[in-house]
N, C-alpha and C. Protein backbone atom coordinates (compact mmCIF):
# COMPACT_ATOMS: atom_id res chain seq x y z
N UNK A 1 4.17 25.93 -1.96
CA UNK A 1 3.42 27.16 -1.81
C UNK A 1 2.97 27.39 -0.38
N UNK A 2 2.62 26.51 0.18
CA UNK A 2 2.32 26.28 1.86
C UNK A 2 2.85 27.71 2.70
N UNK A 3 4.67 27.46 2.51
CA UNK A 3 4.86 28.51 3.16
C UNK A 3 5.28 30.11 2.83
N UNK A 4 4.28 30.06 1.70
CA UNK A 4 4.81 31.76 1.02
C UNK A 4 3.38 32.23 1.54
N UNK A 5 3.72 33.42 1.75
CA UNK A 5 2.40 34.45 2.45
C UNK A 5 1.20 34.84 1.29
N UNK A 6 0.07 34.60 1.51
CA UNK A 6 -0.89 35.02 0.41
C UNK A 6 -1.11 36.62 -0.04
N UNK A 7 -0.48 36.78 -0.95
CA UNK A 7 -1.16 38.26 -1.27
C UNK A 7 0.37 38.86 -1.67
N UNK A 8 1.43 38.24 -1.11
CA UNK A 8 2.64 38.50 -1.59
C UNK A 8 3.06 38.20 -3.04
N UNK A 9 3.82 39.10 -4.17
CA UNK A 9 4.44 38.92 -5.04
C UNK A 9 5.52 38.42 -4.76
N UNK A 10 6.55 37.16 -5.64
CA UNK A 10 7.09 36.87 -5.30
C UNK A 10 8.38 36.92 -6.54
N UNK A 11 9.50 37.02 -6.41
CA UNK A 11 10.14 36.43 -7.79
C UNK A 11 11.07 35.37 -7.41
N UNK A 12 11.13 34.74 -9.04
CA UNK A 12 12.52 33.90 -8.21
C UNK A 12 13.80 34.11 -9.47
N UNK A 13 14.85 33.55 -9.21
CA UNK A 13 16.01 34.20 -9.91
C UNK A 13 17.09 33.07 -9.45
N UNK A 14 17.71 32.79 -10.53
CA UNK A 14 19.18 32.14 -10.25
C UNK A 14 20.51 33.12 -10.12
N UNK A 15 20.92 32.70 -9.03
CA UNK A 15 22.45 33.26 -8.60
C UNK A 15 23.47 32.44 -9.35
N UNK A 16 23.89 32.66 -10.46
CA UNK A 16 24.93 32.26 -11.00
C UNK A 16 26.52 33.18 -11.40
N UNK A 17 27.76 32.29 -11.62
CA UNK A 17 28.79 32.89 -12.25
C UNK A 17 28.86 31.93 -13.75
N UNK A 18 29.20 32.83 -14.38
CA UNK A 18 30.52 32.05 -15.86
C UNK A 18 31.83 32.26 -15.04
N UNK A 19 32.53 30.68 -15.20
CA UNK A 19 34.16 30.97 -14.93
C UNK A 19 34.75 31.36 -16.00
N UNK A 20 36.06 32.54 -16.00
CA UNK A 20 36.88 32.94 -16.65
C UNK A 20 36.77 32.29 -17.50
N UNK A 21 36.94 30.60 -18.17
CA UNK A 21 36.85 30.18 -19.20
C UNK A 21 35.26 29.14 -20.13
N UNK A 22 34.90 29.86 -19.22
CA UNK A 22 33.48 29.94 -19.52
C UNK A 22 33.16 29.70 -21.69
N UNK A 23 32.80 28.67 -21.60
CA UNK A 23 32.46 28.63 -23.92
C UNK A 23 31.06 28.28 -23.92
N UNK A 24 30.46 28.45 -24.72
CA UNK A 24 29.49 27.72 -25.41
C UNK A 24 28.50 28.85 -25.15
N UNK A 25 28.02 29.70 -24.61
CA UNK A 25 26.95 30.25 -24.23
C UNK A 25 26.59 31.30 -24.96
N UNK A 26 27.04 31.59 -26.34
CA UNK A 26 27.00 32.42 -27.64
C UNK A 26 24.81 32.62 -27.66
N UNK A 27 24.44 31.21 -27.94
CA UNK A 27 23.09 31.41 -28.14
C UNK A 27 22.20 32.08 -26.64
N UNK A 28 20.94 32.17 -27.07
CA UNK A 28 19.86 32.87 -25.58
C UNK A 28 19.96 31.91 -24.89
N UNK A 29 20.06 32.06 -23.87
CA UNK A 29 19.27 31.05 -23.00
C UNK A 29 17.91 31.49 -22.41
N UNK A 30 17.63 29.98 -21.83
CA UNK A 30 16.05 30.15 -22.07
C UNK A 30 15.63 30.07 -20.91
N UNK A 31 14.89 30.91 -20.18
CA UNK A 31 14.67 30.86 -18.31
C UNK A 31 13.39 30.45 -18.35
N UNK A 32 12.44 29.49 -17.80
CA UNK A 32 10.99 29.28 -17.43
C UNK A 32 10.89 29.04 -16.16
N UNK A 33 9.72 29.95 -16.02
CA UNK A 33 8.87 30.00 -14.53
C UNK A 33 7.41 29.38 -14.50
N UNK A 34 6.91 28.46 -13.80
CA UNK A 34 5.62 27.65 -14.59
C UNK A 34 4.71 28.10 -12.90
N UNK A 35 4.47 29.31 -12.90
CA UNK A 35 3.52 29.43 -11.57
C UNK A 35 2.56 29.17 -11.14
N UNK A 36 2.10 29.22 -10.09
CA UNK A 36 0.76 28.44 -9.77
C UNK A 36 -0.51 28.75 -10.86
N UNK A 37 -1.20 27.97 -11.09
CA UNK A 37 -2.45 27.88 -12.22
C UNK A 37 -1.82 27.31 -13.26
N UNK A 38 -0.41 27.07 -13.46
CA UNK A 38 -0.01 26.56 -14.59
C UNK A 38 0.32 27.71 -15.89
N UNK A 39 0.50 28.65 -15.26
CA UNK A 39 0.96 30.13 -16.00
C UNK A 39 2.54 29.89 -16.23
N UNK A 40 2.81 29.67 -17.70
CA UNK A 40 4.09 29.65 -18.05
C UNK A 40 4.82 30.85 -18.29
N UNK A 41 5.90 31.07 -17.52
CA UNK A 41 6.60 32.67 -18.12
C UNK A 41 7.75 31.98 -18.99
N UNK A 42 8.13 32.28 -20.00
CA UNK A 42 9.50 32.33 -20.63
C UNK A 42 10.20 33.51 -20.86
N UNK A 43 11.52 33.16 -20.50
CA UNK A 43 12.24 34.71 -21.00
C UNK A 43 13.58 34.04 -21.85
N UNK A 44 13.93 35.26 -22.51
CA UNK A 44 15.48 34.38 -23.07
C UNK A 44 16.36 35.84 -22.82
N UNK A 45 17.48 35.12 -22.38
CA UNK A 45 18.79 35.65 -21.93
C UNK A 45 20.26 35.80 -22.72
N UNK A 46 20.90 36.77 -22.89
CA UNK A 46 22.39 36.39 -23.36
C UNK A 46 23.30 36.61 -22.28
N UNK A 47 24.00 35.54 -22.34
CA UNK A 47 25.07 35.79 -21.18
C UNK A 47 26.40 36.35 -21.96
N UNK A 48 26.38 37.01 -23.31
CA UNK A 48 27.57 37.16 -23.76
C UNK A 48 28.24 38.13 -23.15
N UNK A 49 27.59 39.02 -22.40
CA UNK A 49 28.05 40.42 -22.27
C UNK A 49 27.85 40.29 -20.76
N UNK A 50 27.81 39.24 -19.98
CA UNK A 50 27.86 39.05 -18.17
C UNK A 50 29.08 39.01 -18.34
N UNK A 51 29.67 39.38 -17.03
CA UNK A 51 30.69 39.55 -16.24
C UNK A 51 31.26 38.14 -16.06
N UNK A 52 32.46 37.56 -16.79
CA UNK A 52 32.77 36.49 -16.26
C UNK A 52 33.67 36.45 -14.72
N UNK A 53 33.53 35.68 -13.70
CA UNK A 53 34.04 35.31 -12.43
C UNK A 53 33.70 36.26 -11.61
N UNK A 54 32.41 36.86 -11.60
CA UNK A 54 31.26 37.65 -10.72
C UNK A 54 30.30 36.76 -10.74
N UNK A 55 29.54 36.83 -9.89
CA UNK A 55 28.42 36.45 -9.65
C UNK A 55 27.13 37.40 -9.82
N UNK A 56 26.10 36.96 -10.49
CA UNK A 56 25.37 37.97 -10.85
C UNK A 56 23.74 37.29 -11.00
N UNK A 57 22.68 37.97 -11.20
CA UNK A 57 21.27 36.94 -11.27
C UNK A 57 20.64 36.91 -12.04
N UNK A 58 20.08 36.09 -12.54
CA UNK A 58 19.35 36.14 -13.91
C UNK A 58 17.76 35.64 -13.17
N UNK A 59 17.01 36.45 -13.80
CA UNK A 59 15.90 36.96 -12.94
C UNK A 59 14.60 36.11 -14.36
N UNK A 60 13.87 35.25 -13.15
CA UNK A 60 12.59 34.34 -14.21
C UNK A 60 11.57 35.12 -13.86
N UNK A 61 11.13 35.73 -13.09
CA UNK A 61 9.68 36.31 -13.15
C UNK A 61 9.12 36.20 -12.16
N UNK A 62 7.96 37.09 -12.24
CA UNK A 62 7.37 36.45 -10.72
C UNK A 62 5.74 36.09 -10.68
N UNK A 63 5.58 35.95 -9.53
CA UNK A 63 3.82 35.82 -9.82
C UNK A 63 3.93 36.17 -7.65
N UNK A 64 2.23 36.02 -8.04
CA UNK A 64 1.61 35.82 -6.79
C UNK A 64 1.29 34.86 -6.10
N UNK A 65 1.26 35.18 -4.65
CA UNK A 65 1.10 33.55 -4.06
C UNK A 65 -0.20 34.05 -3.45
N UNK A 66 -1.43 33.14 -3.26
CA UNK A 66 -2.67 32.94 -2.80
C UNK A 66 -3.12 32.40 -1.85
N UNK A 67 -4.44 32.35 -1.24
CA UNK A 67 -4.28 31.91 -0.02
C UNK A 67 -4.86 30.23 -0.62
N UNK A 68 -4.84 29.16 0.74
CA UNK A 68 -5.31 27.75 0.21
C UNK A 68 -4.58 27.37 -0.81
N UNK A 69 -3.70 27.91 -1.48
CA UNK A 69 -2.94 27.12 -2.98
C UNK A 69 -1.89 26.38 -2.72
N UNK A 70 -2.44 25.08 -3.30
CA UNK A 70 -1.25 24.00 -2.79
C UNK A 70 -0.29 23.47 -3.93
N UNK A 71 -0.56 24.43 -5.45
CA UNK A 71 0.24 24.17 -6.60
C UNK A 71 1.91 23.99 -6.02
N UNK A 72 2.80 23.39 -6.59
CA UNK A 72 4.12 23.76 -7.09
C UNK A 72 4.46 24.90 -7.47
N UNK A 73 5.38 25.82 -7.73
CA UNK A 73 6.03 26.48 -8.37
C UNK A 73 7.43 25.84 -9.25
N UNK A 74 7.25 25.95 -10.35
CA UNK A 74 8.67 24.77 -11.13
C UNK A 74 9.30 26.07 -12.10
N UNK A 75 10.56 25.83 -12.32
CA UNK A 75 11.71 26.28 -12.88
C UNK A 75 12.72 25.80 -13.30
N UNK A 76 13.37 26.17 -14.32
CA UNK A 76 14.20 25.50 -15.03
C UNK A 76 14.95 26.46 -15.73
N UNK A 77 16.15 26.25 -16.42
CA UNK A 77 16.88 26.91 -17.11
C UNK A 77 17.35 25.73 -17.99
N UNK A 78 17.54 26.32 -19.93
CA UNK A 78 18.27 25.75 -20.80
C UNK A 78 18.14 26.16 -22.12
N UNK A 79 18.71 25.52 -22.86
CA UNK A 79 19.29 26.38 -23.92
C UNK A 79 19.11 25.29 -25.43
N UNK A 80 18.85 25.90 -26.08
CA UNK A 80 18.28 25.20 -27.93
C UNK A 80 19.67 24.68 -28.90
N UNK A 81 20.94 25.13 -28.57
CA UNK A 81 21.78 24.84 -29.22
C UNK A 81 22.37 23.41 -28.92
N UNK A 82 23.25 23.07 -30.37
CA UNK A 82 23.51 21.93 -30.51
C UNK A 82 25.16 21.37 -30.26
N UNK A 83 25.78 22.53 -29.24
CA UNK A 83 27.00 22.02 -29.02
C UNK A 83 27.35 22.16 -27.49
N UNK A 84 28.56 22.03 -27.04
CA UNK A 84 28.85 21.62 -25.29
C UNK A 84 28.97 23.68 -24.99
N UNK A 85 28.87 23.08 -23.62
CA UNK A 85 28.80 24.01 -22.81
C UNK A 85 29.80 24.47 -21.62
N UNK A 86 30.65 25.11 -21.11
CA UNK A 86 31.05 24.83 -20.04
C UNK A 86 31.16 26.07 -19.18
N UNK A 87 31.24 25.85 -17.75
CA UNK A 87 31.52 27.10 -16.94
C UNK A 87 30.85 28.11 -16.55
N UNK A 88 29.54 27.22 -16.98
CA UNK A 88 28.30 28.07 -15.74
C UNK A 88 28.26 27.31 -14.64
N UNK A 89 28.44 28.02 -13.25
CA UNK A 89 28.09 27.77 -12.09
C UNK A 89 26.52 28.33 -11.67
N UNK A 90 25.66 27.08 -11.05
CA UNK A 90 24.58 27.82 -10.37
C UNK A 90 24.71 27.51 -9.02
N UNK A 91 24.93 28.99 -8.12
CA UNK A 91 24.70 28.75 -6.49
C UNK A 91 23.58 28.82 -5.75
N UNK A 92 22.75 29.33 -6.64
CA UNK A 92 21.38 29.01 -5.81
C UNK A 92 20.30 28.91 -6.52
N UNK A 93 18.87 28.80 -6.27
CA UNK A 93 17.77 28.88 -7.20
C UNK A 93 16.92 30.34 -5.52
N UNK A 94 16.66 30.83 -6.00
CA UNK A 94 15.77 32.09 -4.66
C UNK A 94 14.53 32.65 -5.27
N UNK A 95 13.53 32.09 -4.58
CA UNK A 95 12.23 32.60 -3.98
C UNK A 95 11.94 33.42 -3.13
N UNK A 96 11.99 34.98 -3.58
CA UNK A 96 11.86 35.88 -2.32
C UNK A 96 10.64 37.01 -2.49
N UNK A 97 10.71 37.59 -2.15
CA UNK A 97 9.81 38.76 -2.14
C UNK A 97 10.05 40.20 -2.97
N UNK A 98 9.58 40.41 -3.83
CA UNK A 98 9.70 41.44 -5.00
C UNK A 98 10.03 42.46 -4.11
N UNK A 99 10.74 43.45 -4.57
CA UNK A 99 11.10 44.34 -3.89
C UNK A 99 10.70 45.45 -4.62
């Protein structure tokens, strides 16, 4: 948190693709954003209907950054089902400024 500006909204979002043969991703997936104070966001996602072999973002939420706050910001992505997965690429994890 150190170096995000106080008073700024912020979001963060994964840059991911499905490759062309991309399986398993039928169920939601599940995006969490755990922001400073310990404020949990959850969202759930279907990737059935993304663009496979584009790149595209799946967006966790955002919050505010404060002044003096020395919390973490933590994130994660995953999913409740009980079989394999393949052919998600993640290229980045981004913390930027709401636009």
């Amino acid at each position: 948190m150190s170096e995000l500006s106080p008073g700024v909204t912020y979001e963060v979002v994964y840059a991911v693709k499905l490759t062309k043969s991309a399986s398993g991703w039928e169920l939601l997936l599940m995006l969490r954003l755990i922001a400073p104070g310990n404020e949990v966001k959850l969202r759930q996602v279907s990737l059935l209907m993304k663009p496979k072999g584009e790149w595209f973002e799946l967006n966790l939420g955002s919050f505010q950054a404060k002044a003096d706050e020395t919390e973490e910001v933590c994130f994660d992505i995953f999913e409740r089902g009980g079989h394999w997965k393949t052919g998600l690429i993640i290229k980045a994890a981004i913390i930027r400024s709401k636009r």
